[in-house]
C-alpha atoms as a PDB file:
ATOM      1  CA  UNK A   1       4.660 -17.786  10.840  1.00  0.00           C
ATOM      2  CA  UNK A   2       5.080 -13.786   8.878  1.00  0.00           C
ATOM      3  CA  UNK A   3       2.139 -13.085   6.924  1.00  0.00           C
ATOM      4  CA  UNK A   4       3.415 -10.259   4.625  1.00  0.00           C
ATOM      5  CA  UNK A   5       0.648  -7.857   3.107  1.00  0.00           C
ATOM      6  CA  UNK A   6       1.389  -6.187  -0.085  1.00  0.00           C
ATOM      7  CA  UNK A   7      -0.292  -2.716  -0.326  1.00  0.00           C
ATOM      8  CA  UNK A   8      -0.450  -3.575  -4.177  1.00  0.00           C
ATOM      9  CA  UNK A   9      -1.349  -0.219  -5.519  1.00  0.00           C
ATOM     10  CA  UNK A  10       1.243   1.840  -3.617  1.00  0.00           C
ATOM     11  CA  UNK A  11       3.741  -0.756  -5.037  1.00  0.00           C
ATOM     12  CA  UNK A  12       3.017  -0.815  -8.838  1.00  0.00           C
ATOM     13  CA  UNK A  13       2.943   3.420  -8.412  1.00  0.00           C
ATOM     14  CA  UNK A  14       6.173   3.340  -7.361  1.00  0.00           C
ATOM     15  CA  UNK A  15       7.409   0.355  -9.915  1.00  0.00           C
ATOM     16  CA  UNK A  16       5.952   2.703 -12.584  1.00  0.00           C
ATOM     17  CA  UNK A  17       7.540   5.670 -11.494  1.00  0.00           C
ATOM     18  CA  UNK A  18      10.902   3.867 -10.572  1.00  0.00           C
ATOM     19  CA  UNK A  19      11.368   1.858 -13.590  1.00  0.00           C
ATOM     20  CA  UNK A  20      12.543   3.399 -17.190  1.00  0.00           C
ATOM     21  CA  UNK A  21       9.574   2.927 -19.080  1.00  0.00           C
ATOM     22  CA  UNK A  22      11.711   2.059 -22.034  1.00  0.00           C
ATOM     23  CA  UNK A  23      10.589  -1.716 -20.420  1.00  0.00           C
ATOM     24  CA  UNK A  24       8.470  -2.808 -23.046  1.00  0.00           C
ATOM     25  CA  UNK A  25       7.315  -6.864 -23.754  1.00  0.00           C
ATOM     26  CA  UNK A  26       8.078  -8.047 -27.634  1.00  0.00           C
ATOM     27  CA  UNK A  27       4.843  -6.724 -28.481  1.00  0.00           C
ATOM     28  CA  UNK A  28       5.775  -3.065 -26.901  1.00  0.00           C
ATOM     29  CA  UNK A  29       3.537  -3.373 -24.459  1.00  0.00           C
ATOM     30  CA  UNK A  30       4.471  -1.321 -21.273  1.00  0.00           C
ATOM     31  CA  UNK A  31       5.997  -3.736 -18.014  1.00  0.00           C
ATOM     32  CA  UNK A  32       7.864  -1.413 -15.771  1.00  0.00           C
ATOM     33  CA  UNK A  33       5.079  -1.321 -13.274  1.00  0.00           C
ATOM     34  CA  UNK A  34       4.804  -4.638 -13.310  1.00  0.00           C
ATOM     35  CA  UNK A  35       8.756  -5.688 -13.644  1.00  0.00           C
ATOM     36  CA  UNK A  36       9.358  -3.289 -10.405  1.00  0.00           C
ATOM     37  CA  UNK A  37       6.339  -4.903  -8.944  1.00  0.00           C
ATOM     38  CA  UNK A  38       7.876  -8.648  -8.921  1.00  0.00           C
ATOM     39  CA  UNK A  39      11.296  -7.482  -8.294  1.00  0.00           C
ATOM     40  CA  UNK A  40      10.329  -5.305  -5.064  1.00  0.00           C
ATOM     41  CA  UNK A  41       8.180  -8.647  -4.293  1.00  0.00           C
ATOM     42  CA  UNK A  42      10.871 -10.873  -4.471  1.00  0.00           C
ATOM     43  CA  UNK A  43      13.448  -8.370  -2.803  1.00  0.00           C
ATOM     44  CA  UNK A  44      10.908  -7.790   0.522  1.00  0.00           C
ATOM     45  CA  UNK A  45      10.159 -12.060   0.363  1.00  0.00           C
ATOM     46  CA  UNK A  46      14.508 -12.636   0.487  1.00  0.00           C
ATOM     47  CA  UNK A  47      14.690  -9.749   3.659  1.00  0.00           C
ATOM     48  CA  UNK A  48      11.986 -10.654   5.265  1.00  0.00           C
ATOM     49  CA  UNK A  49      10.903 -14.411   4.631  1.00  0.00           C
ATOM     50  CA  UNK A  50       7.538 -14.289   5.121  1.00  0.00           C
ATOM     51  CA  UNK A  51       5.854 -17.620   4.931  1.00  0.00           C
ATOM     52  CA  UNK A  52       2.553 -16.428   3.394  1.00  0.00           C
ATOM     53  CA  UNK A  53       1.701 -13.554   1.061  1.00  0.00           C
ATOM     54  CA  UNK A  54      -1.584 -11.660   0.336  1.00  0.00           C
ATOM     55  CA  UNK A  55      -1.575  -9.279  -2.333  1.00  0.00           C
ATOM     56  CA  UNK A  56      -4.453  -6.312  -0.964  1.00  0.00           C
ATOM     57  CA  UNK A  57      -6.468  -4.483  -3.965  1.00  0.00           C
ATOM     58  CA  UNK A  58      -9.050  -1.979  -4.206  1.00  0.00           C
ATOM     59  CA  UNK A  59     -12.189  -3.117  -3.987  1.00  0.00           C
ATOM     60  CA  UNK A  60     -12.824   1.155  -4.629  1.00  0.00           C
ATOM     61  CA  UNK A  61      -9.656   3.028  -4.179  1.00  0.00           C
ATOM     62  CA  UNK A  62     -12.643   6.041  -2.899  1.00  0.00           C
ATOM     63  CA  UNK A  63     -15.273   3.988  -1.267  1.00  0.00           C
ATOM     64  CA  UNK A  64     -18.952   5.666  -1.125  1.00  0.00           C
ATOM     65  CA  UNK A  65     -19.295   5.153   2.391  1.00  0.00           C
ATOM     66  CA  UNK A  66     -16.172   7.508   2.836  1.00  0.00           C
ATOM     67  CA  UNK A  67     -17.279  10.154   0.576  1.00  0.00           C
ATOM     68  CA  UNK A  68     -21.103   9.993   2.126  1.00  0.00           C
ATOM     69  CA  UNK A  69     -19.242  10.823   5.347  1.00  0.00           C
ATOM     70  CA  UNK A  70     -16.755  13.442   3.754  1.00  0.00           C
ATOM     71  CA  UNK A  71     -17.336  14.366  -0.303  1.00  0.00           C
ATOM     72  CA  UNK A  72     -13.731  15.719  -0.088  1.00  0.00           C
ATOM     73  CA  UNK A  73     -12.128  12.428   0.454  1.00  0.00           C
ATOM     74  CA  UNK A  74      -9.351  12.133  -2.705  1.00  0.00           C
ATOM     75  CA  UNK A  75     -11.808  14.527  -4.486  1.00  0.00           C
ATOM     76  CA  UNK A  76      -8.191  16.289  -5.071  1.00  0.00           C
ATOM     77  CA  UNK A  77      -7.312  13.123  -6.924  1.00  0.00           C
ATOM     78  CA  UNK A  78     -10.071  13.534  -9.627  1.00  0.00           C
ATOM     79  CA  UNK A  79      -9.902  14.768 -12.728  1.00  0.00           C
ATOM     80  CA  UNK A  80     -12.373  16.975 -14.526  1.00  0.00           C
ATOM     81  CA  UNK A  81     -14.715  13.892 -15.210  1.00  0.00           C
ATOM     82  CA  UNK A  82     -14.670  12.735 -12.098  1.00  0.00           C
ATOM     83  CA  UNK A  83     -12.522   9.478 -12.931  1.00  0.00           C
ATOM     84  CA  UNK A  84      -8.996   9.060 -10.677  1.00  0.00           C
ATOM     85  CA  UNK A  85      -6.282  10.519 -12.470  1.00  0.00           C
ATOM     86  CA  UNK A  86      -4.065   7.166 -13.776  1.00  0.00           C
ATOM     87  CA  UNK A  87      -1.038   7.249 -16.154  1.00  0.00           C
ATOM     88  CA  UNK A  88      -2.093   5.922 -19.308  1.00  0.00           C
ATOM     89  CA  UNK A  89       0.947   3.236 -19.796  1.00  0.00           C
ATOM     90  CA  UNK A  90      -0.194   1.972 -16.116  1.00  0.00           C
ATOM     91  CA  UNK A  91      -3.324   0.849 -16.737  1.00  0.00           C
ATOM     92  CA  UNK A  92      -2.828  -1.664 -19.155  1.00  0.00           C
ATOM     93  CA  UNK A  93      -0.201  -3.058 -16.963  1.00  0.00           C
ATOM     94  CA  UNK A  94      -2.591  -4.166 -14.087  1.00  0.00           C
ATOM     95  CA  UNK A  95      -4.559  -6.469 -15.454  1.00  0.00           C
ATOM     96  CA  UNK A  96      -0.873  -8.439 -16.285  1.00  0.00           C
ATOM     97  CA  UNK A  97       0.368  -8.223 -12.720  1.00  0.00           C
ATOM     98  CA  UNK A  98      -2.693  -9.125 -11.434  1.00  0.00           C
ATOM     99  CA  UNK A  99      -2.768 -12.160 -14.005  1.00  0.00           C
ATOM    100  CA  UNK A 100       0.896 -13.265 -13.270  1.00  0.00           C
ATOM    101  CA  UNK A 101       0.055 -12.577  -8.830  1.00  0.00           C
ATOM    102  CA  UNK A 102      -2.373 -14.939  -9.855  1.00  0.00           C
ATOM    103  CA  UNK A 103      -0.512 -17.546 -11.416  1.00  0.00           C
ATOM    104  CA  UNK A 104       2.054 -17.324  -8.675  1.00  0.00           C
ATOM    105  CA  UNK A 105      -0.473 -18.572  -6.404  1.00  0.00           C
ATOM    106  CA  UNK A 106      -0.184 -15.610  -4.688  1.00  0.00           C
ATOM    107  CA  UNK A 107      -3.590 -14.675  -2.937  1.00  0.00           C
ATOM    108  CA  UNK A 108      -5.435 -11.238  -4.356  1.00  0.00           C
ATOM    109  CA  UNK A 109      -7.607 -10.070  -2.073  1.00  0.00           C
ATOM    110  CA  UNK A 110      -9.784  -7.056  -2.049  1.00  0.00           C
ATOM    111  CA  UNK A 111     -13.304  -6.386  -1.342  1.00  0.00           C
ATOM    112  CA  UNK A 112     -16.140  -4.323  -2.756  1.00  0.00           C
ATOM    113  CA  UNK A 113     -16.564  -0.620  -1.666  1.00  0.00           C
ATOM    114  CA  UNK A 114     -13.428  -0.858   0.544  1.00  0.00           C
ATOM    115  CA  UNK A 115      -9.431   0.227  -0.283  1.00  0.00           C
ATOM    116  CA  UNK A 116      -6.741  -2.042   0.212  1.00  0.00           C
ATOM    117  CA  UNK A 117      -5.895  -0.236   3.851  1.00  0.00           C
ATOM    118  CA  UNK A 118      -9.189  -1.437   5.077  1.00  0.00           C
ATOM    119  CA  UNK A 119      -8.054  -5.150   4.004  1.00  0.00           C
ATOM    120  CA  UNK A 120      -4.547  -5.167   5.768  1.00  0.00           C
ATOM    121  CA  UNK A 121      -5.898  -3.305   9.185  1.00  0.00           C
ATOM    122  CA  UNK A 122      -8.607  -6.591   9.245  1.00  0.00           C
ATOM    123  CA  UNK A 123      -5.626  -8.832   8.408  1.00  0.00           C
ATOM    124  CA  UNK A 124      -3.473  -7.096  11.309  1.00  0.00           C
ATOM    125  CA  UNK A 125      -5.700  -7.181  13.732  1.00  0.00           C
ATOM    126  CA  UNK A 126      -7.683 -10.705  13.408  1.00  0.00           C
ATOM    127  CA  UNK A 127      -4.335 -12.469  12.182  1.00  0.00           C
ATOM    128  CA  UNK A 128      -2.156 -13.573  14.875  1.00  0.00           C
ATOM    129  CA  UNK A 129       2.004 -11.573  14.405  1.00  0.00           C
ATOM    130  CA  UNK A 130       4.410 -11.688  12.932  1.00  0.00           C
ATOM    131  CA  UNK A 131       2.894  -9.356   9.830  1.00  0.00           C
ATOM    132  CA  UNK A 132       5.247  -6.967   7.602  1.00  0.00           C
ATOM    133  CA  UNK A 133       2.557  -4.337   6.048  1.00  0.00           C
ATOM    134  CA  UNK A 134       4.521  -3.187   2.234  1.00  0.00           C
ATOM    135  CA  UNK A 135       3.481   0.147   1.711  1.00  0.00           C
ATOM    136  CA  UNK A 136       4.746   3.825   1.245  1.00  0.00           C
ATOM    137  CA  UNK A 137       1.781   5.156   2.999  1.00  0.00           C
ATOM    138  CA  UNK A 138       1.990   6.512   6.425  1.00  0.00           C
ATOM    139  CA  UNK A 139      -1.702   6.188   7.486  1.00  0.00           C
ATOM    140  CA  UNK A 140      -1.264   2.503   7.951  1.00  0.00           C
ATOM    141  CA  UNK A 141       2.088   3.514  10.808  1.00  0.00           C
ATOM    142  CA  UNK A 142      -1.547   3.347  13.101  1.00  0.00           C
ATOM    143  CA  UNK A 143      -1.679  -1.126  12.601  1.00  0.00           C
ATOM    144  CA  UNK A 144       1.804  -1.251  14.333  1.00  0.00           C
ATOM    145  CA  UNK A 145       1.313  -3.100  17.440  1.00  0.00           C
ATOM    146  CA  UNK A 146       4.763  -4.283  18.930  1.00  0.00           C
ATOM    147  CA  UNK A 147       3.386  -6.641  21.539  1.00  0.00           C
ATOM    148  CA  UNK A 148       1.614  -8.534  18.526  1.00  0.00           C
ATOM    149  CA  UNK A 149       4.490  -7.601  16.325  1.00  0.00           C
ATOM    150  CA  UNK A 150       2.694  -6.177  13.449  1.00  0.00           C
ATOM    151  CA  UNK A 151       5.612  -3.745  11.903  1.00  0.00           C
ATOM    152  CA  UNK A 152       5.287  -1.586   8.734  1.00  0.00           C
ATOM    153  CA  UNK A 153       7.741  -1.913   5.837  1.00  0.00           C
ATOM    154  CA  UNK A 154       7.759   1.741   4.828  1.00  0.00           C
ATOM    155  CA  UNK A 155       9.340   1.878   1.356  1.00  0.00           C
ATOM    156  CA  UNK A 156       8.922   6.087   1.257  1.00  0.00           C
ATOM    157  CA  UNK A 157      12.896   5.775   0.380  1.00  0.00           C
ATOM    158  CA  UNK A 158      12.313   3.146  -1.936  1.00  0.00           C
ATOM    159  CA  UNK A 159      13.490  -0.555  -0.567  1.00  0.00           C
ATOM    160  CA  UNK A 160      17.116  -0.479  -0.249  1.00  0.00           C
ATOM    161  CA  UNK A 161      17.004   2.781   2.166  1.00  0.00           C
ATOM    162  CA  UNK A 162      13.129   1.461   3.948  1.00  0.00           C
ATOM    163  CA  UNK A 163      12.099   1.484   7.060  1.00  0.00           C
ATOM    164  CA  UNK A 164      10.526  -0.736   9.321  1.00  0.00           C
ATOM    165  CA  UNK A 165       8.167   0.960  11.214  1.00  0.00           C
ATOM    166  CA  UNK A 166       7.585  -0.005  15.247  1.00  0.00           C
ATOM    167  CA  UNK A 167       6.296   1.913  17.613  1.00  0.00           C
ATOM    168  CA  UNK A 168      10.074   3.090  18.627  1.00  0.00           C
ATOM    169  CA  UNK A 169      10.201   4.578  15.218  1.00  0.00           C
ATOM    170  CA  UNK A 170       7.095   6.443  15.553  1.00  0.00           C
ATOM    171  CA  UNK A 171       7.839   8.236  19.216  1.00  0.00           C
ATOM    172  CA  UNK A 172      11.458   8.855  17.699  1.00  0.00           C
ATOM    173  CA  UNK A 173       9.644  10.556  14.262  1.00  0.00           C
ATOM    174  CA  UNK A 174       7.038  12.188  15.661  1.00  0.00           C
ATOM    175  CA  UNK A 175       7.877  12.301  19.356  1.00  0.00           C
ATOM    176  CA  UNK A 176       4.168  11.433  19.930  1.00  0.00           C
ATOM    177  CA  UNK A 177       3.582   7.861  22.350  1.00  0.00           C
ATOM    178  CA  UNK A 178       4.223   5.262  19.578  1.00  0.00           C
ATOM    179  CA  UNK A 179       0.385   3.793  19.932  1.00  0.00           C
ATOM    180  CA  UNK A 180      -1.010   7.121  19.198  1.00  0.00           C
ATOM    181  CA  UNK A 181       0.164   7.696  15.408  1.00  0.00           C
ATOM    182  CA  UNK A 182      -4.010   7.444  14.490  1.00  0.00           C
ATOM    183  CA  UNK A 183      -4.720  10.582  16.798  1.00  0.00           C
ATOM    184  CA  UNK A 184      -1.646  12.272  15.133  1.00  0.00           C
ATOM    185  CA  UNK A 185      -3.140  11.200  11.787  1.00  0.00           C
ATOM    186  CA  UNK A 186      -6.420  12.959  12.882  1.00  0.00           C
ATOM    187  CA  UNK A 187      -4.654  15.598  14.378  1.00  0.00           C
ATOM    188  CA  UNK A 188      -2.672  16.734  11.820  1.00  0.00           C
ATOM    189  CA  UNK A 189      -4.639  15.574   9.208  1.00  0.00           C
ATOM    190  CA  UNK A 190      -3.938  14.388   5.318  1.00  0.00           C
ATOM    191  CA  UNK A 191      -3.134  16.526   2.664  1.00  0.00           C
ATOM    192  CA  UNK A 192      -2.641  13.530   0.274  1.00  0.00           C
ATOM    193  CA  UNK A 193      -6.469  12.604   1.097  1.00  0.00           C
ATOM    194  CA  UNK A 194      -7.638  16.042   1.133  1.00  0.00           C
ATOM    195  CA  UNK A 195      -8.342  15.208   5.350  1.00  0.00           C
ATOM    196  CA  UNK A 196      -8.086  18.231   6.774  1.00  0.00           C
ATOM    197  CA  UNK A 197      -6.665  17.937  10.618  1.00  0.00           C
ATOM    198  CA  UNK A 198      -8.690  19.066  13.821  1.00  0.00           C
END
């Protein structure tokens, strides 16, 4: 039975930025992000075939426990007020996709002071395999687990040209043991997060 998580913010980014934004509903409301959204969703569910779904949302896409630990964490993400820096014909487009996940039936969850990463590693490790992970970000390469078959779909190249991400792929990318790709992550660090490595 696949249980396929949907990193929901890394796909509506990439809808948003994907899609002409000359998508507009009869009111001229914005819906690239959230045309791209469904049509990635429905693309991954015909490949794939998963036979459950979970959207994962931000509960806090910078969680204060994080930023106790390290104030740097996506502080490069800010802008001068502090708030995350968001295109403005996005945001109104969330609350719709979120509505229409919804009305799908198709489970939202997120939880209070935690990203969505945080809700698909507790989903990949307390779930039993098959699980597809949707995402275009590389710090969740560290759920893959082969003998549990929890594989990432890594849509960096958008989802005709993704990758699905075992621990083959990341020896043959990184030439690191596949089950190490956290200690690279530390390692090396994240520019993207403003991590720096070791």
């Amino acid at each position: 039975m696949t249980l396929m998580l949907l990193d929901s913010a890394s796909l509506w980014y990439r809808a948003y930025y994907g899609m002409p934004d000359t998508l507009v509903g009869p009111d001229g409301t914005p819906v690239n992000a959230i045309r791209g959204y469904l049509d990635m969703t429905a693309r991954l569910m015909t490949m794939y075939k998963p036979n459950r779904l979970v959207a994962c949302i931000e509960g806090d896409w910078r969680p204060t426990w994080r930023t106790d630990l390290f104030p740097e964490y996506k502080a490069n993400r800010l802008d001068d007020e502090g708030d995350e820096e968001e295109p403005d014909l996005l945001s109104p487009q969330i609350p719709i996709l979120l509505d229409v996940l919804e009305a799908f039936g198709i489970p939202l969850v997120g939880v209070d002071n935690y990203e969505a990463d945080d809700v698909m590693a507790s989903y990949a490790v307390t779930h039993k395999g098959p699980i597809r992970v949707v995402t275009g970000d590389r710090d969740l390469f560290q759920l893959v687990d082969d003998k549990r078959d929890v594989a990432i779909v890594y849509l960096a190249k958008g989802i005709s040209q993704h990758d699905l991400v075992n621990r083959a792929y990341v020896e043959k990318k990184y030439g690191i043991p596949g089950d190490r790709y956290a200690l690279f992550a530390m390692i090396r660090g994240d520019a993207s997060d403003g991590l720096p490595g070791i």
